[in-house]
N, C-alpha and C. Protein backbone atom coordinates (compact mmCIF):
# COMPACT_ATOMS: atom_id res chain seq x y z
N UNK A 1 50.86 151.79 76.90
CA UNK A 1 51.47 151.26 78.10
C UNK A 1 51.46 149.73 78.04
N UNK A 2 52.70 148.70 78.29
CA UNK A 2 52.61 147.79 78.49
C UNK A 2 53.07 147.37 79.42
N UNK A 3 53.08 146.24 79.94
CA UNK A 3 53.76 146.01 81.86
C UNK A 3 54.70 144.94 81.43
N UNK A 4 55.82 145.24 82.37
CA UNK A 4 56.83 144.34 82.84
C UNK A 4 56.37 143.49 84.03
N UNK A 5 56.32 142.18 83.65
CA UNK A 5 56.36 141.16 84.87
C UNK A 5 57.61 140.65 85.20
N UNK A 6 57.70 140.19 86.38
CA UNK A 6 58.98 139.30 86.99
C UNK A 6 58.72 137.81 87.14
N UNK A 7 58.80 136.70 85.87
CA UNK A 7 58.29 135.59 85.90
C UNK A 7 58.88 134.54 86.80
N UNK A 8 59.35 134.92 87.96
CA UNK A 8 60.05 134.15 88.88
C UNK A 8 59.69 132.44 88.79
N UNK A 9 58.75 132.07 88.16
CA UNK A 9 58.81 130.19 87.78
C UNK A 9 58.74 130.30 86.25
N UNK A 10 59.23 130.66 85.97
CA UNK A 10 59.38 130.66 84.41
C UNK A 10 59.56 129.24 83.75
N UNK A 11 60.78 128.26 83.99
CA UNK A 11 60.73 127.23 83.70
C UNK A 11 60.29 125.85 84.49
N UNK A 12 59.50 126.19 85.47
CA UNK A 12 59.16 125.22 86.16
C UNK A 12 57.28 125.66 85.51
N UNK A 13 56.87 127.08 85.25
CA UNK A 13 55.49 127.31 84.23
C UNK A 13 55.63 126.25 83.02
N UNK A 14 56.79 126.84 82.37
CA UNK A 14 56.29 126.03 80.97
C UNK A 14 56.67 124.52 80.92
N UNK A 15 57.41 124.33 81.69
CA UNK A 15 57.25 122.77 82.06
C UNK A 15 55.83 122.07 82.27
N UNK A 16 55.33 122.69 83.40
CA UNK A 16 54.39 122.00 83.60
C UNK A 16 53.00 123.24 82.69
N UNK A 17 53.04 123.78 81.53
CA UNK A 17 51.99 123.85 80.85
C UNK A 17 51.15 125.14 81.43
N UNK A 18 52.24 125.72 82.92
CA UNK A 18 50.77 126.65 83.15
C UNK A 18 51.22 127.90 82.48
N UNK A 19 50.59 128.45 81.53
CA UNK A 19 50.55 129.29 80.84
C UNK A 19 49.41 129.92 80.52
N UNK A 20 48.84 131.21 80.46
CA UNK A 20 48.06 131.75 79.75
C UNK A 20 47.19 133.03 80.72
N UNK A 21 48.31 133.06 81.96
CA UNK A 21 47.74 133.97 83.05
C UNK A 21 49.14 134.27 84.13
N UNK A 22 49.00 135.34 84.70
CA UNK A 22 49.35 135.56 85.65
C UNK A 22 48.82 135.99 86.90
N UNK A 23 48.99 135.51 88.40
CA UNK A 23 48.52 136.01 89.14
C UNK A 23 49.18 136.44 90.75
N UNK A 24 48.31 137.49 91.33
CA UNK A 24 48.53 138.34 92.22
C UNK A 24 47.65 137.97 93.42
N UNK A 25 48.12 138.21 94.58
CA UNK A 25 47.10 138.28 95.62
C UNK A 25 47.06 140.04 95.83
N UNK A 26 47.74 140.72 95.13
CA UNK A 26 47.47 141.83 95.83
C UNK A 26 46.76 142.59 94.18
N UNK A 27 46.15 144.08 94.50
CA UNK A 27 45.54 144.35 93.66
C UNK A 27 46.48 145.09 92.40
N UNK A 28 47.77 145.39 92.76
CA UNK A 28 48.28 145.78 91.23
C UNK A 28 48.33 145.26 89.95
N UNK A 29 48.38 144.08 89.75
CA UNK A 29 47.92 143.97 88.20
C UNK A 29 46.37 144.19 87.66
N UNK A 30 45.42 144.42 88.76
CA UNK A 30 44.06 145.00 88.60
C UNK A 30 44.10 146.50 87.66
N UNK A 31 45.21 147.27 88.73
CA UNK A 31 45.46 148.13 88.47
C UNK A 31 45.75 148.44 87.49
N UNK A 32 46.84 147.93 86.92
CA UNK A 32 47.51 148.03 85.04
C UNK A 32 46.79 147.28 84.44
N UNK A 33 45.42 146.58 84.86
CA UNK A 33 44.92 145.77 83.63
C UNK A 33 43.53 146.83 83.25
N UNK A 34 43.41 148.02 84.00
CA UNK A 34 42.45 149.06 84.30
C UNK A 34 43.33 149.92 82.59
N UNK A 35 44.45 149.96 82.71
CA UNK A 35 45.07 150.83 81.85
C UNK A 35 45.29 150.05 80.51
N UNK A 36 44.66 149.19 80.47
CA UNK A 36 44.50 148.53 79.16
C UNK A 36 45.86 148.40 78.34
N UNK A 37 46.62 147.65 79.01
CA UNK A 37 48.04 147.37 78.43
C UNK A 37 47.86 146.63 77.07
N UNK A 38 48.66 146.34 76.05
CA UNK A 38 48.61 146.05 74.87
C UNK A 38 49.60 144.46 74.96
N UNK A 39 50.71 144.30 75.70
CA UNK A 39 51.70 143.46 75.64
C UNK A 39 52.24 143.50 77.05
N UNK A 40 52.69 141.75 77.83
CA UNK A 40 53.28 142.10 78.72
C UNK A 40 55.19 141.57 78.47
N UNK A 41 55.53 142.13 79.17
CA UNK A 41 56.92 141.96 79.15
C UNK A 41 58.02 141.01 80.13
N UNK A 42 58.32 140.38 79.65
CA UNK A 42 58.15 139.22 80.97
C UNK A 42 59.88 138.73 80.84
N UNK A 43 60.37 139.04 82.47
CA UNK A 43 62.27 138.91 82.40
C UNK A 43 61.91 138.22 83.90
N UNK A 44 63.62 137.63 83.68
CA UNK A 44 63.96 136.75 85.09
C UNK A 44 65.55 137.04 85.17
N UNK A 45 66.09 136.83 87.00
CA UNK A 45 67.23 137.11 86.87
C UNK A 45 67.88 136.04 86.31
N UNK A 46 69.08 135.99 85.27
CA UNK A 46 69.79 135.34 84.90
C UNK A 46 70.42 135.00 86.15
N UNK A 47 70.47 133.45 85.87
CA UNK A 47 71.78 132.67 87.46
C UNK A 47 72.92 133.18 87.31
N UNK A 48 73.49 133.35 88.53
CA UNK A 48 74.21 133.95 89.08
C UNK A 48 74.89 135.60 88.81
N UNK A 49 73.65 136.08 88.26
CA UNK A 49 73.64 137.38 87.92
C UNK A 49 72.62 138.69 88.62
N UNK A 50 72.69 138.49 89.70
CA UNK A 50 71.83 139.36 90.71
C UNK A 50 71.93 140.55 90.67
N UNK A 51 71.12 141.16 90.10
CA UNK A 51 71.12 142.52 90.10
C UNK A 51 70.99 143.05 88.49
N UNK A 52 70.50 141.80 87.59
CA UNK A 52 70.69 141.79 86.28
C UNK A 52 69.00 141.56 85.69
N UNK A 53 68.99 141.61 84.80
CA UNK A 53 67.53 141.19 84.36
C UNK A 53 67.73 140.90 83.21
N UNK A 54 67.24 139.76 82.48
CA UNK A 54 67.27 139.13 81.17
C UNK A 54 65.19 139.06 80.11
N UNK A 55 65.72 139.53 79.65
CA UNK A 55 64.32 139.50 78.85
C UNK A 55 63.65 138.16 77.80
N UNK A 56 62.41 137.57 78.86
CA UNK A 56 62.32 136.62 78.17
C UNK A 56 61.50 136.38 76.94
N UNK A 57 60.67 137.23 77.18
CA UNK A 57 59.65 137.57 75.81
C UNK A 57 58.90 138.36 76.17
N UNK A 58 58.41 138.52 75.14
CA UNK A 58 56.70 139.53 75.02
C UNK A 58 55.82 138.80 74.89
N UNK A 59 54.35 138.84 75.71
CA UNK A 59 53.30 138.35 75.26
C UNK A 59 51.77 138.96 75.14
N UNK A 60 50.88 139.03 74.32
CA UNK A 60 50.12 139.24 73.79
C UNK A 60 48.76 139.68 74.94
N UNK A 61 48.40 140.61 75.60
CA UNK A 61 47.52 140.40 76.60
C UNK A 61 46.31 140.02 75.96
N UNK A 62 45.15 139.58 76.92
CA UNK A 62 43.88 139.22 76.31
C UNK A 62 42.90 139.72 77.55
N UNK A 63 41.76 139.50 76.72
CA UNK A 63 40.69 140.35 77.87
C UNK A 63 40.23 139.29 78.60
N UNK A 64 40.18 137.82 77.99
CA UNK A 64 39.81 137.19 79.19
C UNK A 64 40.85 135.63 78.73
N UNK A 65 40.46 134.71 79.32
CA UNK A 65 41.55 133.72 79.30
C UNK A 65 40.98 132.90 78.30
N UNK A 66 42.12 132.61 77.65
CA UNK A 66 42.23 131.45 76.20
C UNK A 66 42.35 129.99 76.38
N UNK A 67 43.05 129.58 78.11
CA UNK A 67 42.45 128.28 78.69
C UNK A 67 42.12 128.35 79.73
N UNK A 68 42.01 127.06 79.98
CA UNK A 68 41.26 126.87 81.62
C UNK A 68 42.40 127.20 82.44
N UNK A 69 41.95 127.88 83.57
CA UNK A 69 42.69 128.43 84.70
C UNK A 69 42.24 128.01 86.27
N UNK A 70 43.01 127.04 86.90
CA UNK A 70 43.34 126.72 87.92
C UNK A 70 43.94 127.63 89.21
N UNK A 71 43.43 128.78 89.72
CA UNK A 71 44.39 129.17 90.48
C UNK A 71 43.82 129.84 91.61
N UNK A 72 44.30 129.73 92.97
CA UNK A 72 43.09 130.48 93.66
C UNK A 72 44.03 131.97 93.57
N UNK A 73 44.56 132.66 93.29
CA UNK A 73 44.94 134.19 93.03
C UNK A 73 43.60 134.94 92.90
N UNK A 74 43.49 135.96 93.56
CA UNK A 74 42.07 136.57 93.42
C UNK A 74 42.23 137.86 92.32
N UNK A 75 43.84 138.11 92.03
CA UNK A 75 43.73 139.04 90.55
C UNK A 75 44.65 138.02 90.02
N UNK A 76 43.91 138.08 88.13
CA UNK A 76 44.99 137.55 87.14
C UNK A 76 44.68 138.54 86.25
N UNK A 77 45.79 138.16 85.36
CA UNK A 77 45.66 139.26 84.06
C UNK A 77 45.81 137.85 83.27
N UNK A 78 45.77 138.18 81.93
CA UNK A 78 45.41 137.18 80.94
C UNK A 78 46.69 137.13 79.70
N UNK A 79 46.93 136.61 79.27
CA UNK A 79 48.03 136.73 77.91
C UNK A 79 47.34 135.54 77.06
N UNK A 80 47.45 135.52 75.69
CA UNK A 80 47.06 134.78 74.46
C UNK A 80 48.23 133.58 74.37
N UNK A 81 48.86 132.49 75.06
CA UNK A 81 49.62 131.64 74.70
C UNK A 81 49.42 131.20 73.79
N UNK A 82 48.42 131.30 72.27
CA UNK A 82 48.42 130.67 70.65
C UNK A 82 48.69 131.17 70.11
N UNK A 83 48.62 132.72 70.51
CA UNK A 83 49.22 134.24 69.40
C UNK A 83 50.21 134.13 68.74
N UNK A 84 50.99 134.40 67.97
CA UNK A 84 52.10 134.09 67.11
C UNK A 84 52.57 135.50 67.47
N UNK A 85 52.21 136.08 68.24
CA UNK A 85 52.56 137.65 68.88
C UNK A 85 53.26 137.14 70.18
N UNK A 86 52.47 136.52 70.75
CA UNK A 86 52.97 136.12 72.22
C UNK A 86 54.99 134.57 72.55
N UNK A 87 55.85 135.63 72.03
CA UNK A 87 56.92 135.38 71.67
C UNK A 87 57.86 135.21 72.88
N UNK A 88 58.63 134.37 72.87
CA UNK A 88 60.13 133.85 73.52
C UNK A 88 61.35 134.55 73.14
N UNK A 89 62.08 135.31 73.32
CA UNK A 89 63.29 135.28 72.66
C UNK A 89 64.77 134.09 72.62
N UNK A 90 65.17 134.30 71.92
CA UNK A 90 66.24 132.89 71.90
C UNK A 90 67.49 134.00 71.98
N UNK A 91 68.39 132.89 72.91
CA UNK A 91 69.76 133.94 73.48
C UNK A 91 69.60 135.02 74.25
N UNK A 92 68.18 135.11 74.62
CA UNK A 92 68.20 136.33 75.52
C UNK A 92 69.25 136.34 76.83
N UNK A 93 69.73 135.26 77.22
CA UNK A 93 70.78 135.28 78.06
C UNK A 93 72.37 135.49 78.00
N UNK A 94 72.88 135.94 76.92
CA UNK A 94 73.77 136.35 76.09
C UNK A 94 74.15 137.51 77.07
N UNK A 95 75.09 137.37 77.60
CA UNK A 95 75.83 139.09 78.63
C UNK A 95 75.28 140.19 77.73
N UNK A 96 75.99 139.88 77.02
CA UNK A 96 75.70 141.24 75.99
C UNK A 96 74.52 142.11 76.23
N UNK A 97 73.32 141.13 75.44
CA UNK A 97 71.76 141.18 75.92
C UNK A 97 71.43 141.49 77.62
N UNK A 98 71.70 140.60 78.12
CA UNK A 98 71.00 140.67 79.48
C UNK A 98 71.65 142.39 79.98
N UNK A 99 73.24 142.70 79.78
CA UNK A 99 73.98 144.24 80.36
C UNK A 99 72.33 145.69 79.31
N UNK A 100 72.87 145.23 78.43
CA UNK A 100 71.85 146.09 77.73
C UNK A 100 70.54 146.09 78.06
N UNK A 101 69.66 145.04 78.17
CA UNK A 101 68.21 145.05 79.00
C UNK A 101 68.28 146.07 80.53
N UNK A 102 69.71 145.13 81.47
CA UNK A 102 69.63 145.82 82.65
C UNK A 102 69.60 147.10 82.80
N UNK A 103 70.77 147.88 81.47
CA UNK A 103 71.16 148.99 81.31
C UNK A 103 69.73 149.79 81.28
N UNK A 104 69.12 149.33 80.30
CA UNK A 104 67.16 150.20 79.55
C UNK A 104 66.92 150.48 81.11
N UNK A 105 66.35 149.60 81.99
CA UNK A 105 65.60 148.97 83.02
C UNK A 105 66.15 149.76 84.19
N UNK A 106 67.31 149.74 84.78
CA UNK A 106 67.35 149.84 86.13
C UNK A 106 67.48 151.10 86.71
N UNK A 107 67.33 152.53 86.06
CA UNK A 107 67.13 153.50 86.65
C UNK A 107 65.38 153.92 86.27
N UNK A 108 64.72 153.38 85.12
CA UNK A 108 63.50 153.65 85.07
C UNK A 108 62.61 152.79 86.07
N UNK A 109 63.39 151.34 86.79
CA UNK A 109 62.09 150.69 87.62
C UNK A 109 63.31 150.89 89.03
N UNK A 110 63.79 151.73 89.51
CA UNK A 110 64.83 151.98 90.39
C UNK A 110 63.90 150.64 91.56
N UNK A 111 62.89 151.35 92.13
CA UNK A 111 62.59 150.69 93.06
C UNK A 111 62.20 149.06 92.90
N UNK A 112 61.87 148.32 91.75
CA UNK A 112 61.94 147.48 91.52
C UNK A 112 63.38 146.39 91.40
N UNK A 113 64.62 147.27 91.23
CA UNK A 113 65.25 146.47 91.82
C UNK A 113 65.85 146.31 92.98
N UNK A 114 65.96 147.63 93.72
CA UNK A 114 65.80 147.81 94.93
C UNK A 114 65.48 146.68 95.84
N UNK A 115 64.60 146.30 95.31
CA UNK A 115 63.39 145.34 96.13
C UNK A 115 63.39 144.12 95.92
N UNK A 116 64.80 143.62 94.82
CA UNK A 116 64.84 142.30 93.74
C UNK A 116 63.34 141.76 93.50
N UNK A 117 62.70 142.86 92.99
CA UNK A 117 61.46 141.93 92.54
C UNK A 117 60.63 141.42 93.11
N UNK A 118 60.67 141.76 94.02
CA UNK A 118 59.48 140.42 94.94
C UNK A 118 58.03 141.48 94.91
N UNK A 119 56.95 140.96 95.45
CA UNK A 119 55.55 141.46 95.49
C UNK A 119 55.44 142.37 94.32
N UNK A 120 55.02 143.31 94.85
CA UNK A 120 53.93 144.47 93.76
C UNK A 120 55.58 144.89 92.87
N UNK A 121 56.85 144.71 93.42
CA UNK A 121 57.74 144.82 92.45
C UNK A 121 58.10 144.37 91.29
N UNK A 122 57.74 143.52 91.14
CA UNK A 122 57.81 142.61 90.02
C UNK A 122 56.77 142.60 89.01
N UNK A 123 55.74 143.66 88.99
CA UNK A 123 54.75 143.82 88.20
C UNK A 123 54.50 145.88 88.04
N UNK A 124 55.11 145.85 87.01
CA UNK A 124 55.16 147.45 86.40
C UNK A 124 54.56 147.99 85.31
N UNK A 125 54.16 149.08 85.04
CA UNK A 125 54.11 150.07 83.57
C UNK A 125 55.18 150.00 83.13
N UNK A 126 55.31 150.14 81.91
CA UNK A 126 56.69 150.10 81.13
C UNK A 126 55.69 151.08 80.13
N UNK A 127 56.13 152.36 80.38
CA UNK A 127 55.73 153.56 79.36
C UNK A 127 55.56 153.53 78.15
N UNK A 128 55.49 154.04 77.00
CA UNK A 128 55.63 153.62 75.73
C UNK A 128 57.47 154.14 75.27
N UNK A 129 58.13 155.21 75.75
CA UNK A 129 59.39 155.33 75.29
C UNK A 129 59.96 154.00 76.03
N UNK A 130 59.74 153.13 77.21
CA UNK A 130 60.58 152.26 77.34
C UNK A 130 60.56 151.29 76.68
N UNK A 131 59.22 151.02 76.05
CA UNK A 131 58.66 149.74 75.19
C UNK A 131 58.80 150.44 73.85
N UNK A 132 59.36 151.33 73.00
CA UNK A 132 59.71 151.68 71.98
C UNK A 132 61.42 151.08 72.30
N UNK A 133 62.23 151.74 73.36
CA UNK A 133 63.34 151.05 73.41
C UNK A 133 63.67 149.22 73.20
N UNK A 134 62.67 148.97 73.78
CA UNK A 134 63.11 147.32 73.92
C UNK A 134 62.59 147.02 73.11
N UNK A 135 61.34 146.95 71.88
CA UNK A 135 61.69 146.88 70.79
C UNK A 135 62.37 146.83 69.97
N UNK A 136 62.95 148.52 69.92
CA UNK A 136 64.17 148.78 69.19
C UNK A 136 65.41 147.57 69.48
N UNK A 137 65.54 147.28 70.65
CA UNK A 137 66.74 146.58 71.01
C UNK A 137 66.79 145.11 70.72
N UNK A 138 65.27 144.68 70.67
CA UNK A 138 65.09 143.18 70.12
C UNK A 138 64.28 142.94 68.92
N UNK A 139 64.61 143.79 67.77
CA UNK A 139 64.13 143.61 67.05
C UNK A 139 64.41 142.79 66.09
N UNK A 140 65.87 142.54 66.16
CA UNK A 140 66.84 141.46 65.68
C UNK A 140 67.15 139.96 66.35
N UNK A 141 66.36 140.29 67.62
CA UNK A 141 66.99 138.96 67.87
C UNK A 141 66.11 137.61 67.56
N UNK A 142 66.20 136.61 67.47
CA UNK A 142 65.68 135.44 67.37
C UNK A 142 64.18 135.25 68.17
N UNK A 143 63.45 134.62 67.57
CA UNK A 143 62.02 134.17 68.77
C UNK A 143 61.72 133.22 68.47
N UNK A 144 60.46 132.38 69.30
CA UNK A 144 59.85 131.87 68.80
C UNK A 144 58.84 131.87 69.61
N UNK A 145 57.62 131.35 69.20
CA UNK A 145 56.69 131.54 69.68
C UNK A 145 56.37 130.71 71.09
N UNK A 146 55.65 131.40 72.10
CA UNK A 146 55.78 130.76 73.04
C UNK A 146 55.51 129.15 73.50
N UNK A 147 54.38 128.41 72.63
CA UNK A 147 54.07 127.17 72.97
C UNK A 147 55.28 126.25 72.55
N UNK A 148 55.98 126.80 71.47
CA UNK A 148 57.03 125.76 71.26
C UNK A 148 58.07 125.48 72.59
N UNK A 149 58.09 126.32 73.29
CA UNK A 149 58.87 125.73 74.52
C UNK A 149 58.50 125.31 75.50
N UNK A 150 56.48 124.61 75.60
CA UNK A 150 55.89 124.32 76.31
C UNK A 150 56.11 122.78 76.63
N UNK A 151 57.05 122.26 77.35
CA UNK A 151 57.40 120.54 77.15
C UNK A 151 56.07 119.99 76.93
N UNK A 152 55.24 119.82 77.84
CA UNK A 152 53.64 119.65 77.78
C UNK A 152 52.62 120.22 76.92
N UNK A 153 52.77 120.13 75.63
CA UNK A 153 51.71 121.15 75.12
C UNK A 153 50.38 120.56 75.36
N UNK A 154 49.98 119.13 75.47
CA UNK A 154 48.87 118.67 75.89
C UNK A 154 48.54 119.36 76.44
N UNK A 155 49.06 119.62 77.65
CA UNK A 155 48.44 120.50 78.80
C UNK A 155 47.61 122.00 78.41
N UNK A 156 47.75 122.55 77.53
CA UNK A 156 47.68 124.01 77.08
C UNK A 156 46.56 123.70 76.22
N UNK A 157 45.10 123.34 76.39
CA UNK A 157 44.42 123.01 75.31
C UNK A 157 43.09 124.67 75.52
N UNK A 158 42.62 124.95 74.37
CA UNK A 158 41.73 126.45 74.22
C UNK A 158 40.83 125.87 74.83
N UNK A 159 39.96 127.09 75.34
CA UNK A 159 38.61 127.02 75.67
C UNK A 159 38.43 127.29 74.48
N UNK A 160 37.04 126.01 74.58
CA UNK A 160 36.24 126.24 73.37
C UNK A 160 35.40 126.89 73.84
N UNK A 161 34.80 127.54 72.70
CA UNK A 161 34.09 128.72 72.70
C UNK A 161 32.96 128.64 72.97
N UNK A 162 32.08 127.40 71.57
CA UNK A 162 31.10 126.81 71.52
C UNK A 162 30.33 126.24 73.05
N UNK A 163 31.00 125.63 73.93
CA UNK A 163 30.82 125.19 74.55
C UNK A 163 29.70 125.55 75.72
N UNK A 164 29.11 125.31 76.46
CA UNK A 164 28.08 125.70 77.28
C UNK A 164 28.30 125.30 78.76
N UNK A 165 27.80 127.17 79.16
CA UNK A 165 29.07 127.29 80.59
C UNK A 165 28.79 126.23 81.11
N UNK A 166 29.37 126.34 82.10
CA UNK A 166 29.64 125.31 83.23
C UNK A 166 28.69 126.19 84.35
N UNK A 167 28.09 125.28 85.09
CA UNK A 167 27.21 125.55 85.98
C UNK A 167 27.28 124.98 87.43
């Protein structure tokens, strides 16, 4: 099982560097992070395409966070932003692409678009036949890894490991 998120600040995140978590005030991503997801899946609506969903990448979940995290959200889930797993696609906004994503998507998360995404909608299971599909479907296309489109990579620096907690 891996989850679909709805990254509604997508480019205003990697602008400003915040990367390496997502978070909830409510308890569903608790929930799917209970089911030990492997990868999350992360789309936004293409402008002026409502009712569409464009796939922006896959990223790498982690059990706990790879930087420092700022956020008062009382659930996050975690993703690996250094992974060479944790990927962007390039052209994912291509009609073509985005009809075909919507096509996979919108009778398996019916109520998610229903709802355009907002709250506990925007954060799903994506089964393994749906995440065998979107594989299948982007297996060709272009990526790159996620920090390269981080304008700020300063900002994105690891917890070191070594280090001695904070108290």
């Amino acid at each position: 099982m891996d989850i679909f998120y709805y990254w509604q600040k997508f480019e205003q995140d990697l602008k400003n560097g915040q990367v390496g978590y997502f978070g909830s005030n409510t308890a569903k991503i608790a929930e799917l992070k209970e089911r030990l997801p492997k990868r999350l899946w992360v789309f936004k609506t293409p402008k002026g395409r409502k009712g569409s969903v464009q796939l922006l990448g896959s990223l790498l979940v982690s059990d706990e966070s790879k930087v420092a995290v700022n956020t008062e959200y009382p659930q996050l889930i975690y993703y690996d932003p250094f992974s060479p797993e944790s990927v962007l696609f390039l052209d994912s906004n291509a009609p073509g692409r985005v009809e075909d994503v919507t096509r996979l998507l919108q009778y398996r998360l019916l109520r998610a678009f229903k709802s355009n995404f907002q709250g506990d909608a925007g954060v799903q299971a994506l089964e393994s036949n749906v995440v065998r599909e979107l594989e299948a479907m982007c297996v060709d296309w272009g990526k790159v890894q996620l920090l390269e489109r981080v304008e700020e990579r300063k900002k994105v620096q690891p917890i070191n490991p070594f280090a001695p907690p904070l108290r």
